[in-house]
Protein backbone atom coordinates (compact mmCIF):
# COMPACT_ATOMS: atom_id res chain seq x y z
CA UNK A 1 7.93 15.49 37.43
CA UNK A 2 8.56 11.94 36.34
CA UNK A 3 11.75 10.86 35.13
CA UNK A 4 11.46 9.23 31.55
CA UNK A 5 14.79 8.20 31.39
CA UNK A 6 13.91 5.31 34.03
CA UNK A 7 12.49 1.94 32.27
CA UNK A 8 11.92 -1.08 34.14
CA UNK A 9 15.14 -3.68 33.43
CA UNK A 10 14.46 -5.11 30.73
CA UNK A 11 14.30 -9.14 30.74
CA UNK A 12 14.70 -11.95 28.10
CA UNK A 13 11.71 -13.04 26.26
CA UNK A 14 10.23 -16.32 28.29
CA UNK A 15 7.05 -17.70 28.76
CA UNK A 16 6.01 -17.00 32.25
CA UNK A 17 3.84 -13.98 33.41
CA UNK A 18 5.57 -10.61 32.93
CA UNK A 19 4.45 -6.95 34.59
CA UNK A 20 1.23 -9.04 35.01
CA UNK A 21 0.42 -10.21 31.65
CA UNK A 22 0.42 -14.26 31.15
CA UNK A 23 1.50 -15.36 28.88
CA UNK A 24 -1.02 -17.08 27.13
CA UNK A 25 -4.13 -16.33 25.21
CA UNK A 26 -6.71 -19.42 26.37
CA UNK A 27 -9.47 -19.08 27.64
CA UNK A 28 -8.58 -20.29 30.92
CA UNK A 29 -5.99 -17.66 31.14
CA UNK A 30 -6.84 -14.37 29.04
CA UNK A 31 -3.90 -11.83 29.46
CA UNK A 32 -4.46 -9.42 32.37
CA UNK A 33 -2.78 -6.42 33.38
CA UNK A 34 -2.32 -4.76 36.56
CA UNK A 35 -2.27 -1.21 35.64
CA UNK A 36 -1.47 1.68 38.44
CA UNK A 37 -4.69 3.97 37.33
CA UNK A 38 -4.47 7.03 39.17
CA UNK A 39 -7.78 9.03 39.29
CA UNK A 40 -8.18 13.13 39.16
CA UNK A 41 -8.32 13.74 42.33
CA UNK A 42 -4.80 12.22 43.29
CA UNK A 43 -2.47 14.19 41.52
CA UNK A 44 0.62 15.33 43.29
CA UNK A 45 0.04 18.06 45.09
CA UNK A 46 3.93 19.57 44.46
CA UNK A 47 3.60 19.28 40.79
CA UNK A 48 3.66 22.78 39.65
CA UNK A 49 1.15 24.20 37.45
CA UNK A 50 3.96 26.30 35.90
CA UNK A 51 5.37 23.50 33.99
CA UNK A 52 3.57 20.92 31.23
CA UNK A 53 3.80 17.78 33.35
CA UNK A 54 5.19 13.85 31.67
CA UNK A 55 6.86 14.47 28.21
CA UNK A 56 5.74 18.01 28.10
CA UNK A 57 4.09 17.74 25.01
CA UNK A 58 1.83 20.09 23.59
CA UNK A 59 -0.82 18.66 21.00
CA UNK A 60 -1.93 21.59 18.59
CA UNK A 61 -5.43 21.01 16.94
CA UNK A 62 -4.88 23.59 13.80
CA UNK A 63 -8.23 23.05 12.20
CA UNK A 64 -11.35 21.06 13.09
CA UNK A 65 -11.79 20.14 9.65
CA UNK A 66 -11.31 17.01 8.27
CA UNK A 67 -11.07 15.04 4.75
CA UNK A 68 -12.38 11.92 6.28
CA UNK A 69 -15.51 10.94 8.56
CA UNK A 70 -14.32 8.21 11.35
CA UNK A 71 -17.29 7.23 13.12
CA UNK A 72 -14.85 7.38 16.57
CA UNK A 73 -13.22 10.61 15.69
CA UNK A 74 -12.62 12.77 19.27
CA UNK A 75 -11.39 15.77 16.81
CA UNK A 76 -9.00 16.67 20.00
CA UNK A 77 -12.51 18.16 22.28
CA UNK A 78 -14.23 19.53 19.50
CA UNK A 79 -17.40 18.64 18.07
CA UNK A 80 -16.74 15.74 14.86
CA UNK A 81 -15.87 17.69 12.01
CA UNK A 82 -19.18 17.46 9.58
CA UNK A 83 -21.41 18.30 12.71
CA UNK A 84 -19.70 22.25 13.56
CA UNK A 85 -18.77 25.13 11.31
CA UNK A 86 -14.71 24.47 10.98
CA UNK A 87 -12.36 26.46 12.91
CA UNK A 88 -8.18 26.98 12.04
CA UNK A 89 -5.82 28.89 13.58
CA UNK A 90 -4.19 31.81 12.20
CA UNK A 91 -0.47 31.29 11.84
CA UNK A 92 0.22 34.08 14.15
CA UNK A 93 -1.82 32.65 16.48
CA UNK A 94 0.60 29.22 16.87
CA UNK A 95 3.63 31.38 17.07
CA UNK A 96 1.81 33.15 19.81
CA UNK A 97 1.06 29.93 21.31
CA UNK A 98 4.50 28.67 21.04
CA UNK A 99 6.12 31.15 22.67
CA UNK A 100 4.02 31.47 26.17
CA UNK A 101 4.58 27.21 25.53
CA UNK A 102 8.03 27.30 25.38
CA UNK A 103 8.28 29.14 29.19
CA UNK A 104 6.25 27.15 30.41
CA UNK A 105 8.35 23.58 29.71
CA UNK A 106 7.42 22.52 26.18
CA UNK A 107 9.55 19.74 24.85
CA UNK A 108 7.91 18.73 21.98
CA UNK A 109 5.03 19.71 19.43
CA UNK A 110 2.33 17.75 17.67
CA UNK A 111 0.30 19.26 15.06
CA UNK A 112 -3.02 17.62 14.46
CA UNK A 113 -6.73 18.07 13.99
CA UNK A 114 -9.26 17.56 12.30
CA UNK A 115 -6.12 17.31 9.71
CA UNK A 116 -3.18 19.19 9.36
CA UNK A 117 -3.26 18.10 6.02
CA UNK A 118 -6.47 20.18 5.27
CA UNK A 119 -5.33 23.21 7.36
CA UNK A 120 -5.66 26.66 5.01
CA UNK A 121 -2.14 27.93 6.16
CA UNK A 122 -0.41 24.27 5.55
CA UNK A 123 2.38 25.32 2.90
CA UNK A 124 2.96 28.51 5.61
CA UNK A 125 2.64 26.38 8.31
CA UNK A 126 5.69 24.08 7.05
CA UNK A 127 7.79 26.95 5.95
CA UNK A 128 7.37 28.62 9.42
CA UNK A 129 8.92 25.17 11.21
CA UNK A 130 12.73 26.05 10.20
CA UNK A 131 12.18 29.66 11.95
CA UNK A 132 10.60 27.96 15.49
CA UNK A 133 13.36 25.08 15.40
CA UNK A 134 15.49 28.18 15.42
CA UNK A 135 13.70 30.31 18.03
CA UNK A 136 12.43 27.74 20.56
CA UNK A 137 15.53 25.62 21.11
CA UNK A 138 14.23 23.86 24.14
CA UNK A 139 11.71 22.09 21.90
CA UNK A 140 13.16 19.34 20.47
CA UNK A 141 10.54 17.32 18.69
CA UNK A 142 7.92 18.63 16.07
CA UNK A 143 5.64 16.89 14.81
CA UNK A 144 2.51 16.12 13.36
CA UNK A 145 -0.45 13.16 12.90
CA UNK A 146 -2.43 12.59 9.69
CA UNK A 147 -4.38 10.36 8.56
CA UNK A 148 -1.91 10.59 5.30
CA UNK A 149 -4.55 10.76 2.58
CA UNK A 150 -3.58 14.67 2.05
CA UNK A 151 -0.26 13.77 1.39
CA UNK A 152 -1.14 11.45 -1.99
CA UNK A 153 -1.36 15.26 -3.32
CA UNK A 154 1.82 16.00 -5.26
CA UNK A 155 2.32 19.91 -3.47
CA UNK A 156 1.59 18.32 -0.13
CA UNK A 157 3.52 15.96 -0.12
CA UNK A 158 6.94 17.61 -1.03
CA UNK A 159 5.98 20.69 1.17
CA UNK A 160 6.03 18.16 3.78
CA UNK A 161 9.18 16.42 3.08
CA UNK A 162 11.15 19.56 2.50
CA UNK A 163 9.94 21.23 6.07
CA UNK A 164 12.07 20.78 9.12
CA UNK A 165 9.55 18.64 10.67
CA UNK A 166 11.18 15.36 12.51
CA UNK A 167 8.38 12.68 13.18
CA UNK A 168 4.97 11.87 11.89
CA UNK A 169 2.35 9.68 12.62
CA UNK A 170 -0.08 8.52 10.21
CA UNK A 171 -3.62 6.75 10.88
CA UNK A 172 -3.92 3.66 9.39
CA UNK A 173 -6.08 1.23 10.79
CA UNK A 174 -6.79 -1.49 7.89
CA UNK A 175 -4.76 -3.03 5.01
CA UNK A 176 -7.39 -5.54 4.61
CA UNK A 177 -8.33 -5.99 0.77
CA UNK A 178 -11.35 -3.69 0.34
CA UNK A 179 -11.13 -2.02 3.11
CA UNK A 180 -10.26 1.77 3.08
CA UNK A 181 -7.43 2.42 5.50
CA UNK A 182 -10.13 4.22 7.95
CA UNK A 183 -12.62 1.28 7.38
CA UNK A 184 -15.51 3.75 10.02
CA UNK A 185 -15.04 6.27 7.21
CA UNK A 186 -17.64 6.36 4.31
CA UNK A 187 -14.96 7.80 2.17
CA UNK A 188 -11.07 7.89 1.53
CA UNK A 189 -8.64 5.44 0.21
CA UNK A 190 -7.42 1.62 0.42
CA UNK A 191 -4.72 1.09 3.43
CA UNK A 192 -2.79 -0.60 0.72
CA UNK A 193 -2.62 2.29 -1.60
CA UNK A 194 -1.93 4.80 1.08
CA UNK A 195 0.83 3.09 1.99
CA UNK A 196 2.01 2.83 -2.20
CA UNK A 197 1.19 6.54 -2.62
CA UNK A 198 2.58 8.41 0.66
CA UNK A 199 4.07 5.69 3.15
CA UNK A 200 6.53 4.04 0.73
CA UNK A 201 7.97 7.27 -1.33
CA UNK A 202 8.00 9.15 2.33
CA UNK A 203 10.49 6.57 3.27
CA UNK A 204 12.46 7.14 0.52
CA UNK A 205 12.67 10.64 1.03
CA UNK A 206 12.63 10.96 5.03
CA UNK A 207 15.71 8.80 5.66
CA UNK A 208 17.07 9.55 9.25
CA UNK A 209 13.58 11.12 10.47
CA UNK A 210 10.53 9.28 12.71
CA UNK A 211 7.61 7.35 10.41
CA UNK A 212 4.95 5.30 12.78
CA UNK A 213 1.93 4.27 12.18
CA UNK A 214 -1.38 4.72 14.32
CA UNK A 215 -3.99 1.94 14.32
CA UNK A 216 -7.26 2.04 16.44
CA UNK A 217 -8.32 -1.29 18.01
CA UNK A 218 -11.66 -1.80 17.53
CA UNK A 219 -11.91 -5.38 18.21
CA UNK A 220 -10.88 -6.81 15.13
CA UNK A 221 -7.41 -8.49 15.86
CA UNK A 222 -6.41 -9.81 12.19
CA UNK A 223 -6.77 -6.31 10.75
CA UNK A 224 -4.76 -4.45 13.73
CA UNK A 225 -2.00 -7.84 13.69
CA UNK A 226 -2.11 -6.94 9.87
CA UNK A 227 -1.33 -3.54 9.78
CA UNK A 228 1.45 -4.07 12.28
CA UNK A 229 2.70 -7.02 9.81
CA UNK A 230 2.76 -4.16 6.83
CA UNK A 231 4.63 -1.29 9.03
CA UNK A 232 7.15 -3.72 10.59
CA UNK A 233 8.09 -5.25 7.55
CA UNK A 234 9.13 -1.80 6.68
CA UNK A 235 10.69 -1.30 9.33
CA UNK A 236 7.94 1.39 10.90
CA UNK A 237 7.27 1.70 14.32
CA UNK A 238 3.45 1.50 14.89
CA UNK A 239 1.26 2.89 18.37
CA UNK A 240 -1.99 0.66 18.36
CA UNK A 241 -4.62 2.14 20.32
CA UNK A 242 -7.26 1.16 21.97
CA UNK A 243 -10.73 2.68 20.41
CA UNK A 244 -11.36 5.60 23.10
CA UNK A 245 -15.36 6.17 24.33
CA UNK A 246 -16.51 9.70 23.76
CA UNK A 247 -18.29 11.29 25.60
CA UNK A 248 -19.10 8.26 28.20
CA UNK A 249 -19.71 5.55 25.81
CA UNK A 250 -17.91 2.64 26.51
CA UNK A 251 -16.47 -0.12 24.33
CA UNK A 252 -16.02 -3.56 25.12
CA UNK A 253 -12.88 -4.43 23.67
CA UNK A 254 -9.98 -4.98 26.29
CA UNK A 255 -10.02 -8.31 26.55
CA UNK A 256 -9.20 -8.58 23.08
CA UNK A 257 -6.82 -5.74 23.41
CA UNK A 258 -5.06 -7.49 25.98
CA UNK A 259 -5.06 -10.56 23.97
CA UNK A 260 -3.23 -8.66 21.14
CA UNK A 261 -0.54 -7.02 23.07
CA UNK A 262 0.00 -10.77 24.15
CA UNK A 263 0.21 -12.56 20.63
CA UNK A 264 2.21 -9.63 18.67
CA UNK A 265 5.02 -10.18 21.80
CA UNK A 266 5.29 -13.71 20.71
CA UNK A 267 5.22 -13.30 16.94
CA UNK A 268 7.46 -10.22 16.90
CA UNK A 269 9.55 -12.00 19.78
CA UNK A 270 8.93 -8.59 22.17
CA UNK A 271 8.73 -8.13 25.42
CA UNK A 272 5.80 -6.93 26.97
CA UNK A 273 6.31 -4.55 29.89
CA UNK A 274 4.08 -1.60 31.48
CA UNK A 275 5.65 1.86 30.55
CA UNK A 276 5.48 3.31 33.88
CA UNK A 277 5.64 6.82 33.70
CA UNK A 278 2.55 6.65 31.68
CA UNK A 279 1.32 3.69 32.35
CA UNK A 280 1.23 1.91 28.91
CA UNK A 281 2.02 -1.34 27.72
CA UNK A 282 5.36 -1.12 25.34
CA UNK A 283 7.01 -4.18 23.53
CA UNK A 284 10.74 -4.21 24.04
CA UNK A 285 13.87 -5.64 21.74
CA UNK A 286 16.63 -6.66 23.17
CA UNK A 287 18.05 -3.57 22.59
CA UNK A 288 15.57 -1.67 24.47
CA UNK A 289 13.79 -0.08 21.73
CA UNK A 290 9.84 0.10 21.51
CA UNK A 291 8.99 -0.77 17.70
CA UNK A 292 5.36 -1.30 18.88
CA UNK A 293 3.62 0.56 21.96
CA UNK A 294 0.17 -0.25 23.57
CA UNK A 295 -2.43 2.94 24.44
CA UNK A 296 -5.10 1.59 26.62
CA UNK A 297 -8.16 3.81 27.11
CA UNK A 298 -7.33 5.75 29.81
CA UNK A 299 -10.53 7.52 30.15
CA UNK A 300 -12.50 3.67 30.40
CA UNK A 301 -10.03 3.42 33.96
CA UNK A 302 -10.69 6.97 35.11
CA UNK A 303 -7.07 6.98 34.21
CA UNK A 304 -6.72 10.98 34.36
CA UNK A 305 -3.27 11.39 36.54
CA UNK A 306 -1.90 9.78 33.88
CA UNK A 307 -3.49 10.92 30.85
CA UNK A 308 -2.87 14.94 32.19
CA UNK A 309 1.16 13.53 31.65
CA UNK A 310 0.66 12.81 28.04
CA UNK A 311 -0.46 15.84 26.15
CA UNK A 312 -1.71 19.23 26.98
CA UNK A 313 -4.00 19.66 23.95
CA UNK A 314 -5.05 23.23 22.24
CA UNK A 315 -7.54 23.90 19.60
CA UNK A 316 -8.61 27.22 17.83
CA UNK A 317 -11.73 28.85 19.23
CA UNK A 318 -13.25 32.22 18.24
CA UNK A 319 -11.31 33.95 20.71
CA UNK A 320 -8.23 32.58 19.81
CA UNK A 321 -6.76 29.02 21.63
CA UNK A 322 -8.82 27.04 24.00
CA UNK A 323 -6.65 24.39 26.22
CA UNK A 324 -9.06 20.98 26.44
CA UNK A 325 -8.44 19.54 29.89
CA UNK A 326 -10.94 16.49 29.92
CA UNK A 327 -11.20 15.76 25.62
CA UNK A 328 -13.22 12.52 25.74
CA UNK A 329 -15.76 13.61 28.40
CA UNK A 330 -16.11 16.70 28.60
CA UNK A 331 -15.86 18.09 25.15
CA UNK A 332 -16.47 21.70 23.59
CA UNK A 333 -15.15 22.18 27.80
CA UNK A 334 -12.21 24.57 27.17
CA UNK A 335 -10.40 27.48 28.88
CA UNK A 336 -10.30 30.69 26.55
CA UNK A 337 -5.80 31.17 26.47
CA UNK A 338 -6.27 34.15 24.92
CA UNK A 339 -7.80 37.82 26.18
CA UNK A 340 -8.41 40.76 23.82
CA UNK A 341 -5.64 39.15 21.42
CA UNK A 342 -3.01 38.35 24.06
CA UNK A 343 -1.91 35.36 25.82
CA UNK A 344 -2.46 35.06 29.74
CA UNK A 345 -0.15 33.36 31.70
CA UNK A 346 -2.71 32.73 34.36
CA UNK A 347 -5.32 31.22 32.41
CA UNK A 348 -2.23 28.84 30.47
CA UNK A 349 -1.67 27.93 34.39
CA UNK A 350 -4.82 26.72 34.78
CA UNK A 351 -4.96 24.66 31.41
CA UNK A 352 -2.10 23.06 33.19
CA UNK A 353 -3.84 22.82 36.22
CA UNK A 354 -6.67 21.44 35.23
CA UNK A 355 -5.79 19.46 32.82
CA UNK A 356 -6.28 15.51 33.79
CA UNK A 357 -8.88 16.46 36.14
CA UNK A 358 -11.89 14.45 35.17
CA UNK A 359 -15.16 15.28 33.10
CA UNK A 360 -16.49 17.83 35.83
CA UNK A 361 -12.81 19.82 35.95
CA UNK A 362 -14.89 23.50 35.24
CA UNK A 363 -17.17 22.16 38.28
CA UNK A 364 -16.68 25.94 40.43
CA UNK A 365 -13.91 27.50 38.52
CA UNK A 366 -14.11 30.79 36.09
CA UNK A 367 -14.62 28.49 33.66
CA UNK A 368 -18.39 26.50 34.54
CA UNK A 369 -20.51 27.69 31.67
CA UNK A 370 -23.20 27.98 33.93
CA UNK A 371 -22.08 30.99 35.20
């Protein structure tokens, strides 16, 4: 397994080409990057399949539903949300879930969707974290990612801030007068008012715990630079992220991306360096902290070694938890956790296993619905 404690030295900001990216943003020289893909069928044969591999993070999809409609959602494997009948989890079902997690190398949690804000079992859901902080010592992060509109809802919102959750990340991908803060969305709120409504008063209230903000690239520089402009000034870290293709589509927005990483480096005076273990592109103070972080599409590069080291992702499925190896390609593609009620370790082996192992991954296993 990789250790994450190892970052590249970290250099002053100059203007010369660092970890491949020039420093410029002409036209004769665009920003490039020289990332270390590494495709499904190279993973290291003496990682064990007994262990989540990276970060050991475990992504938990508690509902497919969500309040919003973003023309990109992935809806972590499932179907979009307004195109299936919507699937949660019961509550006993994640404790269930934790604990075959937790022997198996869990170090962190990530509740998501759909939205956890929309989950039926939300206020239990938050009054059940204290108990698992308790009970599953070994996992020191929880969790979740929202796309924060829930949370303008008065119960919500202090259920939230009273549970014993440590980080969230909310989805905001415009500020832009006009614009709602999911501008693919035919419905929701202004960026600017999610950020008076929930960002600003969970700030006040969350001192000492993790805020970032997630914005999706989808070519559109100014509003991406902007949103980064509104969470830095307040002193949030933000993740932007390249807009993912689903199910094989592919968008053509890197050199743009690239360009991006390149001109928030020099405005936010950052250095730009590739995050091995996973192979992202991080911006560095001088200090060593990440305040902003780069998320390339992966699945565009055949990226998969490295994208099976980021999450293990889970969503609820009529019999219970299905594990979503390949969730871009190869969606509605899971492997069943659960058998007559019961976890198997086997089959949470092969969610391991399989997990960063391409779009054809159930290609002659158990799990080919063909058979």
């Amino acid at each position: 397994m990789n250790d994450f404690s190892e970052l590249t030295e970290i250099a002053p900001l100059q203007r010369e080409p660092i970890e491949g990216i020039r420093i410029s943003v002409s036209e004769e020289a665009r920003p490039s990057l020289q990332f270390n893909n590494v495709p499904p069928d190279l993973r290291s044969a003496q990682e064990p399949n007994d262990v989540i591999p990276g970060r050991g993070d475990l992504r938990i999809s508690l509902t497919s539903a969500c309040n919003l409609r973003c023309s990109y959602c992935h809806n972590e494997g499932q179907e979009a949300p307004w195109l299936q009948a919507k699937t949660s989890a019961m509550l006993g079902n994640i404790e269930k879930l934790l604990e075959i997690a937790s022997r198996h190398g869990v170090k962190s949690v990530k509740f998501g969707g759909g939205d956890p804000g929309v989950y039926p079992g939300f206020f239990m859901l938050m009054d059940a974290v204290a108990g698992w902080r308790q009970r599953y010592p070994g996992i020191a992060k929880w969790g979740m990612c929202t796309n924060g509109v829930p949370f303008v809802d008065a119960k919500k919102f202090q259920a939230l801030v009273a549970s014993r959750l440590d980080n969230i990340s909310i989805g905001i991908d415009s500020v832009e007068p006009g614009e709602r803060s999911k501008p693919s969305s035919p419905v929701g709120i202004s960026g600017t008012a999610l950020i008076d409504k929930f960002v600003l008063p969970l700030l006040e209230h969350w001192s000492g715990r993790s805020i970032k903000f997630d914005t999706v690239f989808t070519g559109e520089k100014l509003r991406t630079l902007n949103v980064v402009r509104a969470a830095r000034r307040r002193g949030v870290n933000v993740s932007v992220v390249e807009i993912n293709g689903v199910m094989g589509t592919v968008h053509t927005v890197r050199s743009k991306f690239l360009e991006l990483i390149v001109e928030a480096a020099e405005e936010f005076r950052l250095e730009p360096r590739r995050y091995k273990p996973l192979n992202e592109i991080y911006l560095y103070d001088k200090r060593g902290n990440t305040p902003i972080k780069f998320y390339q599409d992966h699945c565009r590069d055949l990226d998969c070694g490295n994208c099976r080291k980021i999450h293990l992702r889970v969503s609820p499925i009529d019999q219970g938890w299905g594990a979503v190896p390949c969730f871009l390609r190869a969606q509605s593609k899971t492997i069943p956790l659960m058998v007559d009620g019961k976890f198997d370790d086997a089959r949470f082996e092969d969610a391991i296993k399989y997990n960063g192992q391409g779009s054809q991954w159930f290609k002659d296993t158990p799990y080919d619905p063909s058979y």
